[in-house]
Protein backbone atom coordinates (compact mmCIF):
# COMPACT_ATOMS: atom_id res chain seq x y z
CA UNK A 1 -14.60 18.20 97.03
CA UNK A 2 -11.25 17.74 96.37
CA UNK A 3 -8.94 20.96 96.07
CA UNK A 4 -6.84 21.83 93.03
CA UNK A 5 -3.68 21.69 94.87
CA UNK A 6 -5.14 18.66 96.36
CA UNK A 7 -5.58 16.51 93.36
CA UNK A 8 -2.34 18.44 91.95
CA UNK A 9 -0.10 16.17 94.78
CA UNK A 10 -2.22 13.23 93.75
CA UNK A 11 -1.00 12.98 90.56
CA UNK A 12 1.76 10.93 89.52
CA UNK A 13 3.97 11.37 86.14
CA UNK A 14 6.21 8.97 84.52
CA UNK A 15 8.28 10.51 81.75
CA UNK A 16 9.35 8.49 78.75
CA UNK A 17 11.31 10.72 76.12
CA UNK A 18 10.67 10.60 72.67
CA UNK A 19 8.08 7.74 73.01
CA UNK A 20 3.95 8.46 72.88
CA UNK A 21 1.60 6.75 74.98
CA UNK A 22 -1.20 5.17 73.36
CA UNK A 23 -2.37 2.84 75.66
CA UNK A 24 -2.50 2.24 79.42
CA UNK A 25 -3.95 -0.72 81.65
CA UNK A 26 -4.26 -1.65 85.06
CA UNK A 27 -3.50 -5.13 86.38
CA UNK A 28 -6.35 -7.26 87.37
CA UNK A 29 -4.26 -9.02 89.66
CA UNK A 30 -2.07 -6.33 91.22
CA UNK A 31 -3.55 -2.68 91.87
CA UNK A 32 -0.72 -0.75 91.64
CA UNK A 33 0.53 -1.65 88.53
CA UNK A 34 -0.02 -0.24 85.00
CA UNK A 35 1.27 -1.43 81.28
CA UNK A 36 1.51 1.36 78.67
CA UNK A 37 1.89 0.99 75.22
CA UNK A 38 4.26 3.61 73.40
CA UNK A 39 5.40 4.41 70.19
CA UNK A 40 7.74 7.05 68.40
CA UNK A 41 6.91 10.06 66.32
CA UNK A 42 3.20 9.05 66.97
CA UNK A 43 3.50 5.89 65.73
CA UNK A 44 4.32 7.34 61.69
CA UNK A 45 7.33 5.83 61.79
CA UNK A 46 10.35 4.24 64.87
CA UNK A 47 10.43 2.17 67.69
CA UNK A 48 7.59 1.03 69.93
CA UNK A 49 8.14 0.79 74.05
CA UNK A 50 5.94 -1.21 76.51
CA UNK A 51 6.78 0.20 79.91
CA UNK A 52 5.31 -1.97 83.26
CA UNK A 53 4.79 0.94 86.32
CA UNK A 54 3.98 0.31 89.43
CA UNK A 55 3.12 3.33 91.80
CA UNK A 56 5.08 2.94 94.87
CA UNK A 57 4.99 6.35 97.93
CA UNK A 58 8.47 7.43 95.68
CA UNK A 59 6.02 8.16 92.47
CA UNK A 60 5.65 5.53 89.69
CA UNK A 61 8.70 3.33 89.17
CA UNK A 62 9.75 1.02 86.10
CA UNK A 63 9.75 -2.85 86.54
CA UNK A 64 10.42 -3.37 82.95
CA UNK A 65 10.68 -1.41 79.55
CA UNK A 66 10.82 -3.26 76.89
CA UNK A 67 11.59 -2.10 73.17
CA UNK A 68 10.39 -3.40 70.00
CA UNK A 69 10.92 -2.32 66.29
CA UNK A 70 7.57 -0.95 65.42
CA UNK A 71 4.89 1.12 67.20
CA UNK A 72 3.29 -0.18 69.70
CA UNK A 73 -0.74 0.53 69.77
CA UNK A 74 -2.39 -1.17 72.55
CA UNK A 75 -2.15 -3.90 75.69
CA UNK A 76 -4.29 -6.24 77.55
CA UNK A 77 -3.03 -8.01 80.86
CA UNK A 78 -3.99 -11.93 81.03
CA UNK A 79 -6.99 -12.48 83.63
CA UNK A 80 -5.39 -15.87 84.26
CA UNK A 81 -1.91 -15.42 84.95
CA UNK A 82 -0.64 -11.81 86.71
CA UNK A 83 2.73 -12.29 84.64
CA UNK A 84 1.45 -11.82 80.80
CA UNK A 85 -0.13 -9.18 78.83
CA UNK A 86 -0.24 -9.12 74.88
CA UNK A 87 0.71 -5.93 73.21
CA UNK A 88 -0.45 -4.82 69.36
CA UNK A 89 2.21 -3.56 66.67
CA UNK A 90 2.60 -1.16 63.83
CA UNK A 91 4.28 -4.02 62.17
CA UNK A 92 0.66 -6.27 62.28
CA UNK A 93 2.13 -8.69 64.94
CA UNK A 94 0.77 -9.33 68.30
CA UNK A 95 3.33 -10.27 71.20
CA UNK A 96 2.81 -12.16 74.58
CA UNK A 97 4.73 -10.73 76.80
CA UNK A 98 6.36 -11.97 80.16
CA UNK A 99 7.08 -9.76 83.48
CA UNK A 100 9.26 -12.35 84.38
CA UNK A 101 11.07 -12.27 81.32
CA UNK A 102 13.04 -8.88 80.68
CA UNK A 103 14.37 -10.14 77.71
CA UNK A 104 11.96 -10.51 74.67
CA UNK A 105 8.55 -11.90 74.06
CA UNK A 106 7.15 -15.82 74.69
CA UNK A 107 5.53 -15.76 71.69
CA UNK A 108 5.50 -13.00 68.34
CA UNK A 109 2.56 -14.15 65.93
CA UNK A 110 2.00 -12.02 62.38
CA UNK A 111 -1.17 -12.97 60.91
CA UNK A 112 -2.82 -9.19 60.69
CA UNK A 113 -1.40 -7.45 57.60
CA UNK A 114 -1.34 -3.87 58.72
CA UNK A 115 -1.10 -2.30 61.74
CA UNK A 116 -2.73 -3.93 65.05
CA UNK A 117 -4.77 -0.75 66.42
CA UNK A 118 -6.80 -3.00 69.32
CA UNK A 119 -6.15 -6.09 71.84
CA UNK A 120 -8.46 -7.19 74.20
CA UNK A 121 -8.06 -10.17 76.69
CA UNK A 122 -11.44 -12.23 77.55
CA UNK A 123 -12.39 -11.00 81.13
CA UNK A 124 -14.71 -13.90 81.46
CA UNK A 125 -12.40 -15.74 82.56
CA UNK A 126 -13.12 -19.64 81.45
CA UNK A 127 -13.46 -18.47 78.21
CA UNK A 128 -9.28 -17.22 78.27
CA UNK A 129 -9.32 -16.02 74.43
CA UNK A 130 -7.57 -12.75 72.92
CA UNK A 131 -9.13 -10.44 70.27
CA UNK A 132 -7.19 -8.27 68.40
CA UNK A 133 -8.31 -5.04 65.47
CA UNK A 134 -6.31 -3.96 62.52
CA UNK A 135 -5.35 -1.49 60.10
CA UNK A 136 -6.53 -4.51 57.52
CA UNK A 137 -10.37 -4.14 58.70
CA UNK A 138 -10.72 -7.36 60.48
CA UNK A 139 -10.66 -8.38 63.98
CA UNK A 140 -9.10 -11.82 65.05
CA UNK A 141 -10.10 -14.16 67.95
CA UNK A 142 -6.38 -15.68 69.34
CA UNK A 143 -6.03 -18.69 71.76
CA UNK A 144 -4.57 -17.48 75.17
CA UNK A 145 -0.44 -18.57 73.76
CA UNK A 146 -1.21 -16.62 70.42
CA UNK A 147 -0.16 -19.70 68.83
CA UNK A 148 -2.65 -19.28 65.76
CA UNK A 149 -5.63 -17.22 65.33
CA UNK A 150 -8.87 -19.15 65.93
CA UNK A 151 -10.67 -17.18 63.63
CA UNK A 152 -11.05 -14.13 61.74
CA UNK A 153 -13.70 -11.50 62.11
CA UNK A 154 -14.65 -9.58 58.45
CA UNK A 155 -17.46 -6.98 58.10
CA UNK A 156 -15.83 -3.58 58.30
CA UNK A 157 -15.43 -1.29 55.75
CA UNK A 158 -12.42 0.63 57.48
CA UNK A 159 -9.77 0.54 59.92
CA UNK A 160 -10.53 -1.46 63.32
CA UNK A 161 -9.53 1.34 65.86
CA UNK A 162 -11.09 -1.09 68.61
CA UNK A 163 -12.21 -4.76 70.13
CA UNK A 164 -13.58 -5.65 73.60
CA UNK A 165 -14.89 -8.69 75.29
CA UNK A 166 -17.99 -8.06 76.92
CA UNK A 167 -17.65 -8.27 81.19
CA UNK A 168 -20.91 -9.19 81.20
CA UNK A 169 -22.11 -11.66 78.23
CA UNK A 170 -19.72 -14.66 77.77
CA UNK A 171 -18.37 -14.72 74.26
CA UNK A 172 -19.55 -11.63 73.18
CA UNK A 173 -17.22 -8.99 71.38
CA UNK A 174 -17.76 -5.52 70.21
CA UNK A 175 -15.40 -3.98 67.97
CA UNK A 176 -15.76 -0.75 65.96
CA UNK A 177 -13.94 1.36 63.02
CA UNK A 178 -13.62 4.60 61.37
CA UNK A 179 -14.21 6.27 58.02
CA UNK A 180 -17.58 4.50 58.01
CA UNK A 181 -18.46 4.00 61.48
CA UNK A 182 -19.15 0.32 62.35
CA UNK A 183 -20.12 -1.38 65.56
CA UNK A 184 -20.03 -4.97 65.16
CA UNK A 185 -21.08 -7.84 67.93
CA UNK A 186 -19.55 -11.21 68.09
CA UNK A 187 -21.18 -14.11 69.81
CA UNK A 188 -18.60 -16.86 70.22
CA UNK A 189 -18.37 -20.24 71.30
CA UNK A 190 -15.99 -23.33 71.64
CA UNK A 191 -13.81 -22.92 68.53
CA UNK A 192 -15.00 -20.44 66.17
CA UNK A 193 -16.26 -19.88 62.70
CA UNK A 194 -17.58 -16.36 61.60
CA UNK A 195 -20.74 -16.63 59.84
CA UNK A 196 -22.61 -13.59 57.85
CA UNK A 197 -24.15 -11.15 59.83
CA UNK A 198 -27.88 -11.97 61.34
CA UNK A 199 -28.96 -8.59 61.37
CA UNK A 200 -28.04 -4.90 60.14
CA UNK A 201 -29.48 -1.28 60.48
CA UNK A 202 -27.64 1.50 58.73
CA UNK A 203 -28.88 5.24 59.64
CA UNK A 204 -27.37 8.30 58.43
CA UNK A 205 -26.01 10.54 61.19
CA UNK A 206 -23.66 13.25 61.12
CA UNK A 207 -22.88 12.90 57.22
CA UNK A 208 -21.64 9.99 58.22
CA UNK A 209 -23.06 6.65 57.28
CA UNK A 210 -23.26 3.98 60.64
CA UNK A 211 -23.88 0.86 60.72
CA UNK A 212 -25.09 -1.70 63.46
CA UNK A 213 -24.15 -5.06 62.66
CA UNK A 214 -24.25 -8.35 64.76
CA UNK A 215 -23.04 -11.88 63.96
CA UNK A 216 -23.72 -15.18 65.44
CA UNK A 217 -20.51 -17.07 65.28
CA UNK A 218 -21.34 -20.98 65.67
CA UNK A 219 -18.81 -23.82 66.57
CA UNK A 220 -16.74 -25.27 63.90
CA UNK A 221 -14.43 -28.69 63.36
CA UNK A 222 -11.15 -26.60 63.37
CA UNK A 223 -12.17 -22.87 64.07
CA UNK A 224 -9.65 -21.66 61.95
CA UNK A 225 -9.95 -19.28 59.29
C-alpha cells in the first residue's frame, strides 16, 4: 500500500495562472505526454489555453501553450498521427491542432452554434472520424481534417456535456446531456446520415426524467447534413 508521503512525491503539478482546466488527455502514441484544455474565469467569459505537458524526472514541462479567444472545453489526440489533437471552443468552433506547429491551428471549422462542451477522436482506428457535443443539443460526426461535418446528430433535449467512440464496437457513439438526462447511441458507417431513433425507454428516476435512446445511422450519397 502506498504511503501518504509516498504518493505525496508522486505527484506532479503544473501551474497555469488564471486559466481552469477542463480537460486532460494522454497521448496514445507517447506516454508521457498530456493535452489540457483551459479556459478563464471558468469558461463565463476570456481566453481559452491548450497546454501540451510532458512529465520529464524535472516535474511536468511545457512543449507548447497555445492561446485562443474563447474557452476552451475539451481535447482528443489523433490515433493516427502523434502530432494532432482537436480541441472544442466556447465560441462553437472546433480546431485541429499541430505539435509541430507553435503558431496557430491547421484547420478552425464553426458549424456548432453554441459552445462545443465534448470532442472525441475514433479510437478504432480505420474508421479515423471526430465527434464533437454542443451547447446547441446536437452532436456532429467530423472527417479526420475537420474540413466539414459529415453529419449531424439531433435527439437531445439539452446541452451535450459529452460524446465518445466506443473502443470496442466500430462506429458506435455514445453521447449524453443534462437538464433531461439523455444517453444516446450512434451506429455509423461509411458516410453518414442520421435517421430517427429505432428504439426509446424513458423511466423516471431521481425527479428527473431519462431517456435511453439509440439510432441506426445508415450510409448516405453525400453524408452531409
Amino acid at each position: 500500500m502506498i504511503g501518504r508521503a509516498a504518493l505525496h512525491a508522486m505527484i506532479q503539478v503544473f501551474r497555469s495562472p488564471g486559466r481552469h482546466g477542463y480537460a486532460v488527455e494522454v497521448s496514445p502514441f507517447i506516454p508521457n505526454r498530456v493535452a489540457c484544455a483551459a479556459s478563464q474565469y471558468y469558461g463565463i467569459a476570456g481566453c481559452g489555453t491548450l497546454l501540451i505537458l510532458d512529465e520529464t524526472p524535472r516535474g511536468l514541462v511545457s512543449v507548447r501553450i497555445w492561446e485562443w479567444g474563447d474557452g476552451l472545453f475539451d481535447v482528443a489526440w489523433s490515433e493516427t498521427n502523434e502530432h494532432l489533437l482537436v480541441a472544442g471552443g466556447g465560441d462553437g468552433s472546433l480546431q485541429l491542432w499541430d505539435t509541430a506547429n507553435q503558431d496557430a491551428p491547421l484547420r478552425v471549422s464553426k458549424e456548432h452554434t453554441q459552445e462545443v462542451y465534448s470532442v472525441s477522436w475514433s479510437q478504432t482506428r480505420g474508421e479515423n472520424l471526430v465527434v464533437s457535443g454542443s451547447w446547441d443539443h446536437t452532436a456532429k460526426v467530423w472527417d479526420p481534417s475537420l474540413s466539414r461535418s459529415l453529419t449531424t446528430l439531433r435527439g437531445h433535449e439539452g446541452v451535450v456535456y459529452c460524446t465518445i467512440w466506443s473502443p470496442h464496437i466500430p462506429g458506435c457513439i455514445a453521447s449524453a446531456s443534462g437538464g433531461v438526462w439523455l444517453s444516446n447511441r450512434w451506429l455509423c458507417s461509411g458516410f453518414c446520415c442520421a435517421s430517427p431513433p429505432c428504439a426509446s425507454v424513458t423511466v423516471l428516476a431521481s425527479g428527473k426524467l431519462q431517456q435511453n435512446m439509440k439510432w441506426r445511422i445508415s450510409p448516405s450519397a453525400s453524408g452531409h447534413d
